[in-house]
Protein backbone atom coordinates (compact mmCIF):
# COMPACT_ATOMS: atom_id res chain seq x y z
CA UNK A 1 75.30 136.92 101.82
CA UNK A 2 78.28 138.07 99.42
CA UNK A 3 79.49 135.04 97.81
CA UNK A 4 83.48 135.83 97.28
CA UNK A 5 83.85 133.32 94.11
CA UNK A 6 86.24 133.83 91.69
CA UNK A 7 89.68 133.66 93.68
CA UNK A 8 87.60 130.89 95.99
CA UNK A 9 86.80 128.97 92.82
CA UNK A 10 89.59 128.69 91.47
CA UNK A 11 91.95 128.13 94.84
CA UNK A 12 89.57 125.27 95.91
CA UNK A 13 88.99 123.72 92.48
CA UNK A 14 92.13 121.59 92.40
CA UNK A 15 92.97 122.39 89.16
CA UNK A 16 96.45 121.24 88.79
CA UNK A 17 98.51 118.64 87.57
CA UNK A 18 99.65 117.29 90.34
CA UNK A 19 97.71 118.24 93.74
CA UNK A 20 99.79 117.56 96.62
CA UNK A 21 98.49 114.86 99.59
CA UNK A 22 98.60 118.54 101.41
CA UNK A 23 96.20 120.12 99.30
CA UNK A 24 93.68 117.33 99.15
CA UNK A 25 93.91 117.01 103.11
CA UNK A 26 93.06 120.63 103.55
CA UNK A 27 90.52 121.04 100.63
CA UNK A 28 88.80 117.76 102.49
CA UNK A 29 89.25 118.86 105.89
CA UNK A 30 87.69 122.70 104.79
CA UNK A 31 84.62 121.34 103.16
CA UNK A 32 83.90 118.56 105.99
CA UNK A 33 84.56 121.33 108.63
CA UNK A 34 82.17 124.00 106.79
CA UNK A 35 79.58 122.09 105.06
CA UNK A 36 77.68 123.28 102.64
CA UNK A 37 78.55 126.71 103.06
CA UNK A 38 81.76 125.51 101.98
CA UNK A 39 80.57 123.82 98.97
CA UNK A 40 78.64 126.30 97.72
CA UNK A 41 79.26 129.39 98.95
CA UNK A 42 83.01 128.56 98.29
CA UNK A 43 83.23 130.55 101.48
CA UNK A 44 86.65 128.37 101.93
CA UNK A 45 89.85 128.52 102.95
CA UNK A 46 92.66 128.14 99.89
CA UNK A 47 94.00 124.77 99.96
CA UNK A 48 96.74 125.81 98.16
CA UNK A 49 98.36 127.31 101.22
CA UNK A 50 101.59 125.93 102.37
CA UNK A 51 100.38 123.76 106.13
CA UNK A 52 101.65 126.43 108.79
CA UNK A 53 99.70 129.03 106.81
CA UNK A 54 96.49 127.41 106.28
CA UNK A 55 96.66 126.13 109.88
CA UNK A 56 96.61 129.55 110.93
CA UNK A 57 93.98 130.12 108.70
CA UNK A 58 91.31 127.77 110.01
CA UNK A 59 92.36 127.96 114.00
CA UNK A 60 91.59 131.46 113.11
CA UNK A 61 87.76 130.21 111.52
CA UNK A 62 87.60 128.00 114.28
CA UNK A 63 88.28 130.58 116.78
CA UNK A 64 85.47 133.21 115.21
CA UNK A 65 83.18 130.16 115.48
CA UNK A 66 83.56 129.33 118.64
CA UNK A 67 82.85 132.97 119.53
CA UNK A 68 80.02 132.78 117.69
CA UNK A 69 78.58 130.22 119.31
CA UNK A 70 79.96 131.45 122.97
CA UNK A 71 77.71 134.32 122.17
CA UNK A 72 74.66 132.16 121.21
CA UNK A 73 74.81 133.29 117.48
CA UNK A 74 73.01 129.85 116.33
CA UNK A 75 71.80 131.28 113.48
CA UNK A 76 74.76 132.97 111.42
CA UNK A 77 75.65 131.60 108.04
CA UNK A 78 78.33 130.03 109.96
CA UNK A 79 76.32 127.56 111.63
CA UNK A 80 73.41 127.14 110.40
CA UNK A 81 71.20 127.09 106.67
CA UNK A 82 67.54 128.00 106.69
CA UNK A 83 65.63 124.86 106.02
CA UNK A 84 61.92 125.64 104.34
CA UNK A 85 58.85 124.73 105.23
CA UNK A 86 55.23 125.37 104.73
CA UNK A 87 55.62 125.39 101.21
CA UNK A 88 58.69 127.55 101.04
CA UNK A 89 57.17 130.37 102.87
CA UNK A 90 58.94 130.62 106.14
CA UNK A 91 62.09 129.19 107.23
CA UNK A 92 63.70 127.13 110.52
CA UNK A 93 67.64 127.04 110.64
CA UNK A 94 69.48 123.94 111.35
CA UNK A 95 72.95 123.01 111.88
CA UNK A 96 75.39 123.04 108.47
CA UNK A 97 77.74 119.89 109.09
CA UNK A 98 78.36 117.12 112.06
CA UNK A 99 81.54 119.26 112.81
CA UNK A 100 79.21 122.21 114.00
CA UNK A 101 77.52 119.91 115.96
CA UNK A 102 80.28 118.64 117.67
CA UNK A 103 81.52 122.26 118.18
CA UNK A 104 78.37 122.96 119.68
CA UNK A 105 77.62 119.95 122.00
CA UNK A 106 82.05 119.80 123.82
CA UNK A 107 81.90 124.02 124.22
CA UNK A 108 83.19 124.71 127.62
CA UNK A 109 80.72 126.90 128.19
CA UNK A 110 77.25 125.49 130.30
CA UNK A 111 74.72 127.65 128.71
CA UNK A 112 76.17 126.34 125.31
CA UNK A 113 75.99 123.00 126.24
CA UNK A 114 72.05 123.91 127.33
CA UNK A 115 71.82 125.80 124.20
CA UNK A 116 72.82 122.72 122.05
CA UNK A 117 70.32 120.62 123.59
CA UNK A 118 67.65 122.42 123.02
CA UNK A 119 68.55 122.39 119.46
CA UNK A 120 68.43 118.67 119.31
CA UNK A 121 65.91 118.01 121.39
CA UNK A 122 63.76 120.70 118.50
CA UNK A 123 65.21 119.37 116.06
CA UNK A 124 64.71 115.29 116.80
CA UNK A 125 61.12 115.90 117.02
CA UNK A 126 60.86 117.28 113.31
CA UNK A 127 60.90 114.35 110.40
CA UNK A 128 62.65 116.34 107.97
CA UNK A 129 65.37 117.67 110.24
CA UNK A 130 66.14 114.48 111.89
CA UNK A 131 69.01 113.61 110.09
CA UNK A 132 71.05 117.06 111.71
CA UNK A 133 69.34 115.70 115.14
CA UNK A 134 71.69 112.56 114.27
CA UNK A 135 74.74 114.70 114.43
CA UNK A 136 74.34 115.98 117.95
CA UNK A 137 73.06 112.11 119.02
CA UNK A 138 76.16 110.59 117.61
CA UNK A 139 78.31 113.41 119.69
CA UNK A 140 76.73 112.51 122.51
CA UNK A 141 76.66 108.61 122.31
CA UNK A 142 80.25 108.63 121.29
CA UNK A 143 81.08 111.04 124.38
CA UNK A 144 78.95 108.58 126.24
CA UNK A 145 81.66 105.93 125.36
CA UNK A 146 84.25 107.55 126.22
CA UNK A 147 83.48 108.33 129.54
CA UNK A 148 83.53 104.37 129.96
CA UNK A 149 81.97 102.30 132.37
CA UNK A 150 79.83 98.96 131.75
CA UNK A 151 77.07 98.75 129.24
CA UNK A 152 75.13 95.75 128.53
CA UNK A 153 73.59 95.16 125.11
CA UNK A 154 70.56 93.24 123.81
CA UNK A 155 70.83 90.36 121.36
CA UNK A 156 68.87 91.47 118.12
CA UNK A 157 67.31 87.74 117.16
CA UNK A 158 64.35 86.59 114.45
CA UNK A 159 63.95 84.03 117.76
CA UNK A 160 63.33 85.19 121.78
CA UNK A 161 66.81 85.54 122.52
CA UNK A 162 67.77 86.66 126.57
CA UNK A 163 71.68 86.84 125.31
CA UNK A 164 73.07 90.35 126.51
CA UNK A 165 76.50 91.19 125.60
CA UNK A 166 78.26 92.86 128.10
CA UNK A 167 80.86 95.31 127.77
CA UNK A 168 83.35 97.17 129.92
CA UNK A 169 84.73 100.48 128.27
CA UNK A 170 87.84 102.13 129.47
CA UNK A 171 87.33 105.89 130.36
CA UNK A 172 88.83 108.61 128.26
CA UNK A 173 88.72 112.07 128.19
CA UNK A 174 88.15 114.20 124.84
CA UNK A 175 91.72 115.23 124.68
CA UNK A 176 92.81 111.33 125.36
CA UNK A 177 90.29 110.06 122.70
CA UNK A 178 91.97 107.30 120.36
CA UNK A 179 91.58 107.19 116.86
CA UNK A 180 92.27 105.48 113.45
CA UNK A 181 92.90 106.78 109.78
CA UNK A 182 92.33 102.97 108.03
CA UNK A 183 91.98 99.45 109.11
CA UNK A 184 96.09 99.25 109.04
CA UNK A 185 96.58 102.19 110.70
CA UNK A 186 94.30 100.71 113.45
CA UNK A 187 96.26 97.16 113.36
CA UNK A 188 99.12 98.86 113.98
CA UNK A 189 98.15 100.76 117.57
CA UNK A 190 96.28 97.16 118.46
CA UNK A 191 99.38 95.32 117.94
CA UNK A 192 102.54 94.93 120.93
CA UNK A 193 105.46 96.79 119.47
CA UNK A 194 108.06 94.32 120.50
CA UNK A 195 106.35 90.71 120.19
CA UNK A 196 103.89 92.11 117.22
CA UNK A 197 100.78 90.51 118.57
CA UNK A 198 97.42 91.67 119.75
CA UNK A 199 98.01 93.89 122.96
CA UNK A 200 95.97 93.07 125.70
CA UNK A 201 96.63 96.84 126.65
CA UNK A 202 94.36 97.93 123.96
CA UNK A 203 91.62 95.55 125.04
CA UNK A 204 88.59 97.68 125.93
CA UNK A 205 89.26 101.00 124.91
CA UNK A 206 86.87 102.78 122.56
CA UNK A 207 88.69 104.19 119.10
CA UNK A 208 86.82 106.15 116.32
CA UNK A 209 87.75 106.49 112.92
CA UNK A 210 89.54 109.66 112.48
CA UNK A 211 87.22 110.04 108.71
CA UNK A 212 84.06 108.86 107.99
CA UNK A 213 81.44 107.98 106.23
CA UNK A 214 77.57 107.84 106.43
CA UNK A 215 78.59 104.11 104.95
CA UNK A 216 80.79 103.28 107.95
CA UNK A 217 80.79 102.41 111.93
CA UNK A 218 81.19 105.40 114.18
CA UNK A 219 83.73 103.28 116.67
CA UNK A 220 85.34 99.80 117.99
CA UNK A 221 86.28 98.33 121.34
CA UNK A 222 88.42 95.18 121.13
CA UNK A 223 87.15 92.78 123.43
CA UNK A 224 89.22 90.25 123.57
CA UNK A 225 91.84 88.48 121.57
CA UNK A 226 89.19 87.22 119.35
CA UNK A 227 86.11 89.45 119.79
CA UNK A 228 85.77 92.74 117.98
CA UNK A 229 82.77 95.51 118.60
CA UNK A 230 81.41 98.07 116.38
CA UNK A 231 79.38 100.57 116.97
CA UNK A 232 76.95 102.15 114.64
CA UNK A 233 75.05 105.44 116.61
CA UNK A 234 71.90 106.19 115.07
CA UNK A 235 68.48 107.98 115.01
CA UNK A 236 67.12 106.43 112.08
CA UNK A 237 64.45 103.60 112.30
CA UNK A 238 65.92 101.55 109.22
CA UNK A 239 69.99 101.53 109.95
CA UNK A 240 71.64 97.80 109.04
CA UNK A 241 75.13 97.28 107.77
CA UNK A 242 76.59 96.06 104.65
CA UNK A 243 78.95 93.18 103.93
CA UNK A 244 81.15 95.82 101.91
CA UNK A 245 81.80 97.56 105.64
CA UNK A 246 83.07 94.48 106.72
CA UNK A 247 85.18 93.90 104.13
CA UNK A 248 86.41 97.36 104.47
CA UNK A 249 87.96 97.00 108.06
CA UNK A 250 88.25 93.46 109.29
CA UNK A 251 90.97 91.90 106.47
CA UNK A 252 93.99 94.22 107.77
CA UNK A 253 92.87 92.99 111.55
CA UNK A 254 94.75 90.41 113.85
CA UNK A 255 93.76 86.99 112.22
CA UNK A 256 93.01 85.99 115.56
CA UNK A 257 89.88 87.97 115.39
CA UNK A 258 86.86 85.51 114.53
CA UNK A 259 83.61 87.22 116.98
CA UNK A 260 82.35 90.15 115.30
CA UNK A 261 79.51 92.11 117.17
CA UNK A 262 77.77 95.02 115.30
CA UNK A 263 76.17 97.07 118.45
CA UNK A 264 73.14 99.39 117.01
CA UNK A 265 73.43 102.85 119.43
CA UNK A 266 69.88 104.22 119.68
CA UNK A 267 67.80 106.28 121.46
CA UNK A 268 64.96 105.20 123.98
CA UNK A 269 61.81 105.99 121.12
CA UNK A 270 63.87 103.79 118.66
CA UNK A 271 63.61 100.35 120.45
CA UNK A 272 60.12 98.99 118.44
CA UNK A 273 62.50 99.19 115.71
CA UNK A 274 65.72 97.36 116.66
CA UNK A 275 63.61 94.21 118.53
CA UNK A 276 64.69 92.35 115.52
CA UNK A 277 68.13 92.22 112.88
CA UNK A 278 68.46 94.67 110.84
CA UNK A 279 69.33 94.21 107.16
CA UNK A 280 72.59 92.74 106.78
CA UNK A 281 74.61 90.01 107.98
CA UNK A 282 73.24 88.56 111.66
CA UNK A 283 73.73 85.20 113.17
CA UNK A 284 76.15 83.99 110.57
CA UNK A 285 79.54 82.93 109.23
CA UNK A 286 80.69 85.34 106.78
CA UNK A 287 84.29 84.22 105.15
CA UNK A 288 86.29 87.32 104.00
CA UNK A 289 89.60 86.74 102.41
CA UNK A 290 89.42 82.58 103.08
CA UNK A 291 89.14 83.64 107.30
CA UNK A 292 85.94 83.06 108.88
CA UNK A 293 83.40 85.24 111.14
CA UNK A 294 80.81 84.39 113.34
CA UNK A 295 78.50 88.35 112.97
CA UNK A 296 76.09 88.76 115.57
CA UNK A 297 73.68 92.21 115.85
CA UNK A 298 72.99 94.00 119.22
CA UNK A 299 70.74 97.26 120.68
CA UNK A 300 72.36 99.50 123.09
CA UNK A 301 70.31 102.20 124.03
CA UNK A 302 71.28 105.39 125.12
CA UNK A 303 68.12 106.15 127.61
CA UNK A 304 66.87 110.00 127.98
CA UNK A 305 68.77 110.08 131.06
CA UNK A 306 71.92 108.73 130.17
CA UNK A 307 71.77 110.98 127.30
CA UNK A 308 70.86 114.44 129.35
CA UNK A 309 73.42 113.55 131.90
CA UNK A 310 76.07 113.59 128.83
CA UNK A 311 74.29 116.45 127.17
CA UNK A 312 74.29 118.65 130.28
CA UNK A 313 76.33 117.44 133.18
CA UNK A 314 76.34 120.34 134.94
CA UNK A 315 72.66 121.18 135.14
CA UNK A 316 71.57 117.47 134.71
CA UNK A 317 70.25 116.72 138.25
CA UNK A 318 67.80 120.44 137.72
CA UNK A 319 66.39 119.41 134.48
CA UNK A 320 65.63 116.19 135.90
CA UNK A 321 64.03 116.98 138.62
CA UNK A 322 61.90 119.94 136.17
CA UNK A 323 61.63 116.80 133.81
CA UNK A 324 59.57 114.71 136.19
CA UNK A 325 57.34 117.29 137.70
CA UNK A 326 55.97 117.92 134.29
CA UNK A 327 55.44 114.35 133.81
CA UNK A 328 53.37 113.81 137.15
């Protein structure tokens, strides 16, 4: 590659007084967009570019990317690093950054979609490329939400519980999808404009935090008036929660709120491991700011099929059918 570093350095550094809320938004939203191609390639875009300019800019990128991937070009330095193995004598690419991934797996195109299977299907069944495997899963879980419908979740208990939470998700499409910046942000679109109360209107419908981290839940349905659902989509055979996530979302929330289900999103190989609760808080008051919870921990699992029907629509019924002559 030619690494383009001095202007890049110094553009994307930050170094001034005063950074405007502009630049940080596009320095963050370059480097979660390209990875760590953007990190350390400093193959960036300036973030000291006025909005309407660096919006240009990166529909631009995103437009060259999506051509790149139109044209199956899966292993340009755009989307993908070459991970070593066998002792750092050969080389396997995977995907850069959960963006890519999510370019990847919503492409209009079908053979993309295909494509982007494929990829996580190769790379879910290698240990040390699992965790880019859990950026496709997570697009395709939360896409799985979206679409809506009824799921019904298993009750993660030390005893032999048969409690199954059930849940009804309104549909949405990609374009419609709701999300949140911070806890207030998401009080505020929960709450009746007029009367300033918990809108009933909002009950059911999937939102995702518009940032995150590997720290926090990947989405939330409200219930009810008083039951709250998050969502944690993962690959990984250890994944609990921490009593700091809690207290990052659930103080700015309606008061009336008192149920709080965390709801473990896993794939069909990953059940041995969620039979019981994971670390963290599970069937127990936890009192945050003097107001009270009851946490409970749940499986839902996102079965092979489920998962190649969201993966593939199109060509879902033909794989399946390929799918089960292997097996007999």
């Amino acid at each position: 590659m030619n690494f383009n570093t001095n202007d890049s350095c110094r553009e994307n550094s930050l170094d001034y007084d005063n950074p405007t809320s502009t630049q940080v938004e596009n320095l963050y939203n370059t480097f979660i967009c390209l990875g760590p191609v953007g990190r350390t390639c400093l193959r960036t875009i300036s973030a000291g570019l006025d909005k309407s300019e660096y919006q240009s800019r990166f529909r631009a990128y995103v437009n060259k990317l999506d051509n790149e991937i139109a044209r199956g070009y899966f292993e340009t330095e755009m989307i993908s690093l070459m991970h070593p193995i066998l002792d750092n004598t050969s080389y396997i690419p995977t995907i850069i950054s959960p963006w890519i991934a999510c370019r990847i797996v919503n492409h209009w195109d079908i053979s993309v979609k295909e494509s982007g299977y494929k990829i996580f299907h190769s790379l879910s069944h290698q240990s040390t490329l699992t965790h880019s495997a859990g950026w496709f899963f997570e697009v395709y879980a939360n896409n799985w939400l979206r679409k809506g419908g009824t799921f019904e979740a298993t009750h993660l208990s030390y005893k032999d519980s048969k409690e199954v939470l059930s849940l009804h998700i309104n549909p949405t499409s990609i374009s419609e999808a709701r999300y949140f910046t911070t806890a207030i942000n998401l009080a505020k679109q929960l709450k009746n404009r007029v009367r300033r109360e918990m809108d009933s209107k909002q009950f059911q419908i999937y939102f995702q935090p518009r940032y995150r981290t590997d720290e926090s839940f990947h989405g939330l349905i409200v219930k009810s008036i008083d039951m709250l659902i998050l969502f944690k989509i993962t690959m990984a055979p250890d994944q609990g929660v921490t009593a700091e996530e809690f207290h990052d979302i659930l103080p700015d929330l309606p008061k009336s709120i008192n149920m709080v289900c965390v709801v473990f999103i896993i794939p069909e190989d990953r059940v041995a491991n969620y039979k019981r609760p994971r670390y963290g808080p599970a069937d127990c008051n936890v009192t945050i700011n003097h107001h009270k919870y009851t946490i409970k921990q749940f499986r839902l699992v996102l079965s092979d099929a489920d998962l190649l029907s969201i993966a593939v629509p199109e060509q879902h019924s033909s794989f399946s059918k390929g799918k089960r002559k292997r097996e007999e």
